[in-house]
Protein backbone atom coordinates (compact mmCIF):
# COMPACT_ATOMS: atom_id res chain seq x y z
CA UNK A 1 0.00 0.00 0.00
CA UNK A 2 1.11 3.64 -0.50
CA UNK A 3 1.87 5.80 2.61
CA UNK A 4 2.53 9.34 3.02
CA UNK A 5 4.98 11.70 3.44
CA UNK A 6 3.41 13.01 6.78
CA UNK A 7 3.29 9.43 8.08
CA UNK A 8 6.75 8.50 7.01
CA UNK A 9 8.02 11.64 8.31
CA UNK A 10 6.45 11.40 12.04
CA UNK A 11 7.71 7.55 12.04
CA UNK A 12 11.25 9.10 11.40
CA UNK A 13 10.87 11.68 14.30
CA UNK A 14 9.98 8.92 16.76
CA UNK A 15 12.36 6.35 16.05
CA UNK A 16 15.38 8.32 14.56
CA UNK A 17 15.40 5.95 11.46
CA UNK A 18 15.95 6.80 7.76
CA UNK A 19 13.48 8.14 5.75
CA UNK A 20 13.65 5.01 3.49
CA UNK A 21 13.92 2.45 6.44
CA UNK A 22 10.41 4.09 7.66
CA UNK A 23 9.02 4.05 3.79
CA UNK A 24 9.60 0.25 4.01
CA UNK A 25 8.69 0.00 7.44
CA UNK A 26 5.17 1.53 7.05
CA UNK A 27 4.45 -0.12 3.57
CA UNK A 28 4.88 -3.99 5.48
CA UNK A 29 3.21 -2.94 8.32
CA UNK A 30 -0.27 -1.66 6.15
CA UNK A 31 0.08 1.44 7.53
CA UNK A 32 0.00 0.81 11.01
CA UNK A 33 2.46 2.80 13.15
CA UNK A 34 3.20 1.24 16.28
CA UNK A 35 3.39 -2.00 13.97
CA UNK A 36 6.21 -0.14 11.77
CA UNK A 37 7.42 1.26 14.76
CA UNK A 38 8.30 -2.18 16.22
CA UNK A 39 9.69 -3.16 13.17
CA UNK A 40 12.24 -0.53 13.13
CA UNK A 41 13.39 -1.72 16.67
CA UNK A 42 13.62 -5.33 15.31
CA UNK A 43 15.67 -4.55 12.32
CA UNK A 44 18.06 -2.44 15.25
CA UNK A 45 18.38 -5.72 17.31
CA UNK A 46 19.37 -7.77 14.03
CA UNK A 47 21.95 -5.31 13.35
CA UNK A 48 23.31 -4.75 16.41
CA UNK A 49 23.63 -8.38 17.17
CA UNK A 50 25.67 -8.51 13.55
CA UNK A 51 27.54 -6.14 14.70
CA UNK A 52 28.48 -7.47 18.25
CA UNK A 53 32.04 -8.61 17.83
CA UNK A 54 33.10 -5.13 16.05
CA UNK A 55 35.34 -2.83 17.63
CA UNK A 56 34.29 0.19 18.63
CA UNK A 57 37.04 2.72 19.07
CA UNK A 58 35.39 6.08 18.47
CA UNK A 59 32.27 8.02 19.80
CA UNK A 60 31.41 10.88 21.89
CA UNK A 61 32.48 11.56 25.52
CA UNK A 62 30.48 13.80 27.32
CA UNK A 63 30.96 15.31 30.68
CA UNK A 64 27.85 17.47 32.49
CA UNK A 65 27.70 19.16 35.98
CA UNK A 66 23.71 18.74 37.99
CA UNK A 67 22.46 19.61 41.75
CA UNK A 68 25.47 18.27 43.69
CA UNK A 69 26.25 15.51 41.05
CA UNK A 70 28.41 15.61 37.61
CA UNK A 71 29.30 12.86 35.01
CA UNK A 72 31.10 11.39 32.31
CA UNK A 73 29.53 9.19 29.58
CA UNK A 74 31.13 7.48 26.50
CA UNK A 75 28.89 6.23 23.87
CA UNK A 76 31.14 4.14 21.58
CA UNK A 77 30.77 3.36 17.96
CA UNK A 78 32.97 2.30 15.00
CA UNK A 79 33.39 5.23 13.01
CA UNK A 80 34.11 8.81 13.41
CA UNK A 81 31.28 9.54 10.98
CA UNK A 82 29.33 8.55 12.90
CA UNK A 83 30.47 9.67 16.28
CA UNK A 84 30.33 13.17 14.73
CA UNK A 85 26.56 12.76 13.58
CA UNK A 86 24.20 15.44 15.47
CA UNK A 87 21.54 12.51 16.32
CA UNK A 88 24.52 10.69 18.13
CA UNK A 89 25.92 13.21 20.00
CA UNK A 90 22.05 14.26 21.42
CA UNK A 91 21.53 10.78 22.13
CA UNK A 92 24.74 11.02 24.25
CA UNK A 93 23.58 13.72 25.88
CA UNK A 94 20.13 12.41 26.35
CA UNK A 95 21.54 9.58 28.61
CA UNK A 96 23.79 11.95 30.29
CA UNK A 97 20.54 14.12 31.14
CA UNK A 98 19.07 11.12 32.49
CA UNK A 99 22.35 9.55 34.58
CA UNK A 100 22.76 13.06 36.37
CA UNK A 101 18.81 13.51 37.39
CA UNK A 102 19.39 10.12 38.57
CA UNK A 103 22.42 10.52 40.32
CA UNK A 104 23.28 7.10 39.08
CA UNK A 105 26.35 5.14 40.39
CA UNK A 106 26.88 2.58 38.07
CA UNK A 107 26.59 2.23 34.45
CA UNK A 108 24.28 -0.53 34.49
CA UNK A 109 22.00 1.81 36.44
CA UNK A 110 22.05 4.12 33.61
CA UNK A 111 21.24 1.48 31.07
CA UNK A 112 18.43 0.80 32.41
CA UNK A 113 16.96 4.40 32.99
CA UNK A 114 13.61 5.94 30.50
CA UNK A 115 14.45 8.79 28.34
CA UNK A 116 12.34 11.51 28.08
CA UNK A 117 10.78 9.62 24.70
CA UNK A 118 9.99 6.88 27.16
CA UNK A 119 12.11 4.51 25.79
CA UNK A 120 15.30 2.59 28.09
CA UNK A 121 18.86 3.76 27.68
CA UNK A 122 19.74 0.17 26.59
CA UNK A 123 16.99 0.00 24.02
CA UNK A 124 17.69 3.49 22.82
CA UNK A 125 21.54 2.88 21.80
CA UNK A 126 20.66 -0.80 20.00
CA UNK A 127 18.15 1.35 18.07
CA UNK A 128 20.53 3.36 17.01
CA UNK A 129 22.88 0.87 15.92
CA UNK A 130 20.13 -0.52 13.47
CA UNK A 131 19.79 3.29 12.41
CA UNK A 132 23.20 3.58 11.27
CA UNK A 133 24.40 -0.47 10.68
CA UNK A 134 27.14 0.70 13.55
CA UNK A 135 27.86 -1.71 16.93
CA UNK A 136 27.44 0.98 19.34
CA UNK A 137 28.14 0.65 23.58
CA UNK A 138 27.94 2.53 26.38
CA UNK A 139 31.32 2.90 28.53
CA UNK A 140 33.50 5.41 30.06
CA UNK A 141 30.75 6.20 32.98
CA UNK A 142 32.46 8.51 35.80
CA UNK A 143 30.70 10.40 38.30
CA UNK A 144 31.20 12.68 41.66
CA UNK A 145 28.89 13.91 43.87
CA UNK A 146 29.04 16.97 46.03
CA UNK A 147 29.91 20.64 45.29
CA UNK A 148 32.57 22.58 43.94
CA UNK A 149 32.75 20.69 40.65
CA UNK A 150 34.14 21.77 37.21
CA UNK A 151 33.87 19.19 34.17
CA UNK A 152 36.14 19.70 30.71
CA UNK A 153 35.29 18.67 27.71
CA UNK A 154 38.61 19.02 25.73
CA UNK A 155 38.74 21.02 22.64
CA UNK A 156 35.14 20.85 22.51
CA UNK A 157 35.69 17.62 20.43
CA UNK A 158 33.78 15.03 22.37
CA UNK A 159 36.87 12.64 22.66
CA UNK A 160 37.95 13.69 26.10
CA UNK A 161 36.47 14.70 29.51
CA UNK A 162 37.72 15.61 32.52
CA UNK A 163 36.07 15.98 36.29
CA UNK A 164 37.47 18.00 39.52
CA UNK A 165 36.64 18.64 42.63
CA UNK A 166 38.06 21.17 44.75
CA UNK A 167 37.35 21.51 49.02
CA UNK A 168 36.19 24.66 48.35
CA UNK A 169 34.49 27.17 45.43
CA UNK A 170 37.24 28.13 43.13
CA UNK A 171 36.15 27.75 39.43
CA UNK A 172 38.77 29.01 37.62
CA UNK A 173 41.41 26.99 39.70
CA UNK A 174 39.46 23.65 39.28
CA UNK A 175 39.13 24.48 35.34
CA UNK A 176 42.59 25.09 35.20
CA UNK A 177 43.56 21.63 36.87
CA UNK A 178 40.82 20.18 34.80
CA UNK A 179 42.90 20.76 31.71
CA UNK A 180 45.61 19.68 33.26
CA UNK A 181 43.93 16.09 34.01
CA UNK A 182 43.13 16.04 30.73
CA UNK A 183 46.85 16.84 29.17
CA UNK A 184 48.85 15.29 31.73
CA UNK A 185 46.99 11.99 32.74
CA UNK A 186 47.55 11.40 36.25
CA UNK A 187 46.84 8.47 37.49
CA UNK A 188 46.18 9.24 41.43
CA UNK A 189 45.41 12.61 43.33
CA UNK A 190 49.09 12.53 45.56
CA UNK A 191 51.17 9.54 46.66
CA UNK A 192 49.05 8.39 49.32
CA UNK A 193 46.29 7.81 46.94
CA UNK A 194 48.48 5.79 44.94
CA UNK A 195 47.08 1.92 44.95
CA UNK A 196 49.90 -0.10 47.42
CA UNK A 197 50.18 -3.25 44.14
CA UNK A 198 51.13 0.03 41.58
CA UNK A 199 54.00 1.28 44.23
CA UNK A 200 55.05 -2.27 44.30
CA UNK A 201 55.04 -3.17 41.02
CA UNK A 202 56.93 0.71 39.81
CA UNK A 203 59.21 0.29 42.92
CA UNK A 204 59.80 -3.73 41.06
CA UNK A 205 60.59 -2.09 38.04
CA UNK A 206 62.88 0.69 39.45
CA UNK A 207 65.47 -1.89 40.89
CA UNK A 208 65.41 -4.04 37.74
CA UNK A 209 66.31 -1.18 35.70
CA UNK A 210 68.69 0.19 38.06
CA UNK A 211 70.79 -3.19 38.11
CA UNK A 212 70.11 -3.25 34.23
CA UNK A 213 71.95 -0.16 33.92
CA UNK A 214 74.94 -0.52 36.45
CA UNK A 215 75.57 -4.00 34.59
CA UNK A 216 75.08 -1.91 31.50
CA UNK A 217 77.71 0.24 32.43
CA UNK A 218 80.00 -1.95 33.76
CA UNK A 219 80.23 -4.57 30.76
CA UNK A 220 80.59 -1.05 28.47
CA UNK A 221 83.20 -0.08 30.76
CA UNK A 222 85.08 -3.91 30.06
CA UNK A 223 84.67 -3.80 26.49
CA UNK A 224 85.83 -0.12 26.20
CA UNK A 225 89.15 -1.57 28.30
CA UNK A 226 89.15 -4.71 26.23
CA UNK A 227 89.47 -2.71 23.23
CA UNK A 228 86.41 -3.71 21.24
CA UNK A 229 83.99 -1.46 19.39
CA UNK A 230 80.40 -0.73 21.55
CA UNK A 231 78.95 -0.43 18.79
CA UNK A 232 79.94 -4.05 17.31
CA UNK A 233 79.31 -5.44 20.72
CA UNK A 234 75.73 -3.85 21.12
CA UNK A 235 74.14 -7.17 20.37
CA UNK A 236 74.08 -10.40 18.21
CA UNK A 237 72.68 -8.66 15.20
CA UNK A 238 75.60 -6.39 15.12
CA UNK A 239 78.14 -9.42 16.14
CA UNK A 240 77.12 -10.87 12.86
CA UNK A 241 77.26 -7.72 11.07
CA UNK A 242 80.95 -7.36 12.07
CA UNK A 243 81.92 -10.47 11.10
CA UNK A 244 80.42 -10.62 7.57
CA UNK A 245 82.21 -7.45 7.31
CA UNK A 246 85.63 -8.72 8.49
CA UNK A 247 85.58 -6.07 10.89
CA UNK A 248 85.78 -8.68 14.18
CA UNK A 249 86.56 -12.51 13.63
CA UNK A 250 84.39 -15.64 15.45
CA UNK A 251 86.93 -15.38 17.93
CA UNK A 252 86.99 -12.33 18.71
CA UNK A 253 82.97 -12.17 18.81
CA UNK A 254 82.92 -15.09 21.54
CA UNK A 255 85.76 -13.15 23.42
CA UNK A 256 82.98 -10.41 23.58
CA UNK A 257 80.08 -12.59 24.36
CA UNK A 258 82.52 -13.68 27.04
CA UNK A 259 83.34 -10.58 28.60
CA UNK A 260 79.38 -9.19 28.66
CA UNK A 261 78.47 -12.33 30.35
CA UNK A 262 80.63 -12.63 33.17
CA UNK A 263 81.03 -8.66 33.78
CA UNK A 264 77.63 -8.57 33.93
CA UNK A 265 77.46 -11.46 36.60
CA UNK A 266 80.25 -10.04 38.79
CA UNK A 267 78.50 -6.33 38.55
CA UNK A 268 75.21 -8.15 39.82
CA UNK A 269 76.75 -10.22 42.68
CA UNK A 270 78.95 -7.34 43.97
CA UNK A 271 76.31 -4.32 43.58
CA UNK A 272 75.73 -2.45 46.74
CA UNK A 273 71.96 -3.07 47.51
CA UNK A 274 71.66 0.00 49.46
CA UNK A 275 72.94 2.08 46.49
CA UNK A 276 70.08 0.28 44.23
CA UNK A 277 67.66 1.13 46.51
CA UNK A 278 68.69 4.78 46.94
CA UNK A 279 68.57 5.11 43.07
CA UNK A 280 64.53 2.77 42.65
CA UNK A 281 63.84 4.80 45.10
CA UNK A 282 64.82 8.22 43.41
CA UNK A 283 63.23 6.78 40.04
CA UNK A 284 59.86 6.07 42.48
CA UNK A 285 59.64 9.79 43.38
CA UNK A 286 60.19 10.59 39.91
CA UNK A 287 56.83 8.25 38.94
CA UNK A 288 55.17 10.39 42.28
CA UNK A 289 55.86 13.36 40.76
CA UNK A 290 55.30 13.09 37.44
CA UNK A 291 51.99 10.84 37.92
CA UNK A 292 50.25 12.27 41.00
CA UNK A 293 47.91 15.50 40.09
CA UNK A 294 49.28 17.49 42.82
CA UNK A 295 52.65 16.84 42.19
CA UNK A 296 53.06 17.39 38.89
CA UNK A 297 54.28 20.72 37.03
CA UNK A 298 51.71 22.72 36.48
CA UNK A 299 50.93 23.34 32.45
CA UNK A 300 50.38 26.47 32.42
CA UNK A 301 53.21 27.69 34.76
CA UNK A 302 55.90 24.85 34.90
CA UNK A 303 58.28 26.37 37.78
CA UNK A 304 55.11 25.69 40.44
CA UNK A 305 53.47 22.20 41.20
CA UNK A 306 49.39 22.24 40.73
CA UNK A 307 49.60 21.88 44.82
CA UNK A 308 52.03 25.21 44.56
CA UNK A 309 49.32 26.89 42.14
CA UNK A 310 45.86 26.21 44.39
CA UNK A 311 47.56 27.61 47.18
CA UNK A 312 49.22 30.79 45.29
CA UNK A 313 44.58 31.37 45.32
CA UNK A 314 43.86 29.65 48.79
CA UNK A 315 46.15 28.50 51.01
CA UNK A 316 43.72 26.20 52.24
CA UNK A 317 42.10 25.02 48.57
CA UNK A 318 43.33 21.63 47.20
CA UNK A 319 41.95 19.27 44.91
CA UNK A 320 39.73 16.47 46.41
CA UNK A 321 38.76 14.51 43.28
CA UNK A 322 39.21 14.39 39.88
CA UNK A 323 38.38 12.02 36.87
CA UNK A 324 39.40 11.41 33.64
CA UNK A 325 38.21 9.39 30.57
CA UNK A 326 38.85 9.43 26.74
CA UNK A 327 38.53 7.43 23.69
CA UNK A 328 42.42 7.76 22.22
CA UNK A 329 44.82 5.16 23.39
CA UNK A 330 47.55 6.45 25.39
């Protein structure tokens, strides 16, 4: 049967779908809307489940502040043509309208929330994944509750949001720091907030690379005494390298093979343990400062710390809580 133009245009502004998709919609279901309109969600849940093993690496992050509660939401899909689309960035924000009123705490919460068209969060992103033949997920879901709150949404670009909270009002400070958390990354507030199994594991890797490097320098010390080329001696590759050339015979290649392995072995058994752990421990306070928000230089002024900068405002304002998420892998 034919249908019109005002029927296929009011199935498009309730579902979101393309104008053909409601054309064919409306023609198998006689007519009858809330027939066609279940047939549009259908072909959505097809799709999407078609779809379920893509990857989605872009979307659009979005970051809002409410009454005593802000969040960050990711919805993910595979393309940035799609992530740029003005229907999926309002969807976005649609379910980040609905997680702040909500003041929800978990993103399975928020999935399960009613839009202001009366449809579910869940139902309303696998509906648009039929829409545009895209796997599309929710992720990325941040929140913080309480005052003194200042989101970032970097560039404006939807890729990258940022949350802080400060003790104490101070907006330009906490946007400040908020583009900091965005451009530097940290990954605690100060040391203490640090998880005890990362210290562990970075104070793990501090001694191994300290003794790496005093063996390092010790064998580059022999060779240099030995007489042989570092540069020969680097590794097997360039062992085999000098030999084809006729710049270092077999012998002279196990000679150096030789000397690396049993320099390196006396350097490890003699090393001073105290002076490893003065030097992990120097490369630990290094990882403090350079991964803690309040310890790190400050962006915008790189001779103060952020801690040095909130307190050049307020002596007493620091930052209480921040968050971070973004789509690029870093």
């Amino acid at each position: 049967m034919a249908v019109s133009i005002a029927d296929i245009q009011k199935l498009r502004k309730m579902t979101g779908a393309g104008l053909s998709d409601c054309k064919k919609a409306l023609t198998e279901a006689e007519g009858d809307m809330e027939k066609a309109i279940e047939l549009v969600r259908e072909r959505g849940l097809a799709i999407a489940a078609k779809r379920s093993d893509r990857e989605t690496s872009n979307g659009c992050v979005l970051a809002k502040i409410g009454e005593g509660f802000a969040a960050i939401i990711a919805l993910k899909c595979e393309t940035d043509f799609v992530a740029n689309g003005a229907d999926f960035i309002a969807l976005t924000q649609s379910v980040l309208d609905a997680a702040v009123a909500a003041k929800c705490k978990t993103l399975d919460e928020v999935k399960e929330l009613t839009l202001a068209d009366g449809q579910k969060v869940a139902d309303a992103v696998v509906q648009r994944s039929g829409i545009t033949g895209e796997k599309m997920e929710l992720d990325g879901y941040n929140w913080l509750e309480g005052e003194n709150i200042s989101v970032y949404d970097h560039m404006g670009k939807h890729t990258l949001c940022t949350m802080v909270q400060t003790n104490k009002p101070a907006e330009e400070q906490a946007h400040a720091v908020a583009m900091q958390v965005a451009a530097m990354n940290p990954v605690a507030l100060d040391e203490q907030s640090v998880p005890q199994d990362v210290k562990d594991n970075e104070l793990k890797v501090a001694i191994q690379k300290t003794k790496e490097e005093q063996c390092e320098k010790a064998v580059q010390a022999a060779l240099k005494k030995a007489g042989y080329n570092l540069y020969v001696a680097e590794n097997e590759e360039h062992l085999n390298e000098g030999i084809m050339k006729g710049n270092i015979t077999e012998e002279q290649a196990e000679d150096i093979r030789r000397i690396k392995k049993e320099t390196a072995e006396q350097k490890l058994a003699t090393m001073p343990e105290q002076m490893v752990m003065n030097i992990a421990n120097g490369r630990l306070n290094k990882f403090f400062k350079e991964s803690c928000l309040v310890n790190q230089e400050f962006i915008q002024d790189s001779k103060m710390t952020v801690a040095d900068y909130l307190k050049s405002a307020d002596k007493e304002l620091t930052v209480v809580a921040f968050k971070r998420f973004t789509l690029k892998a870093e």
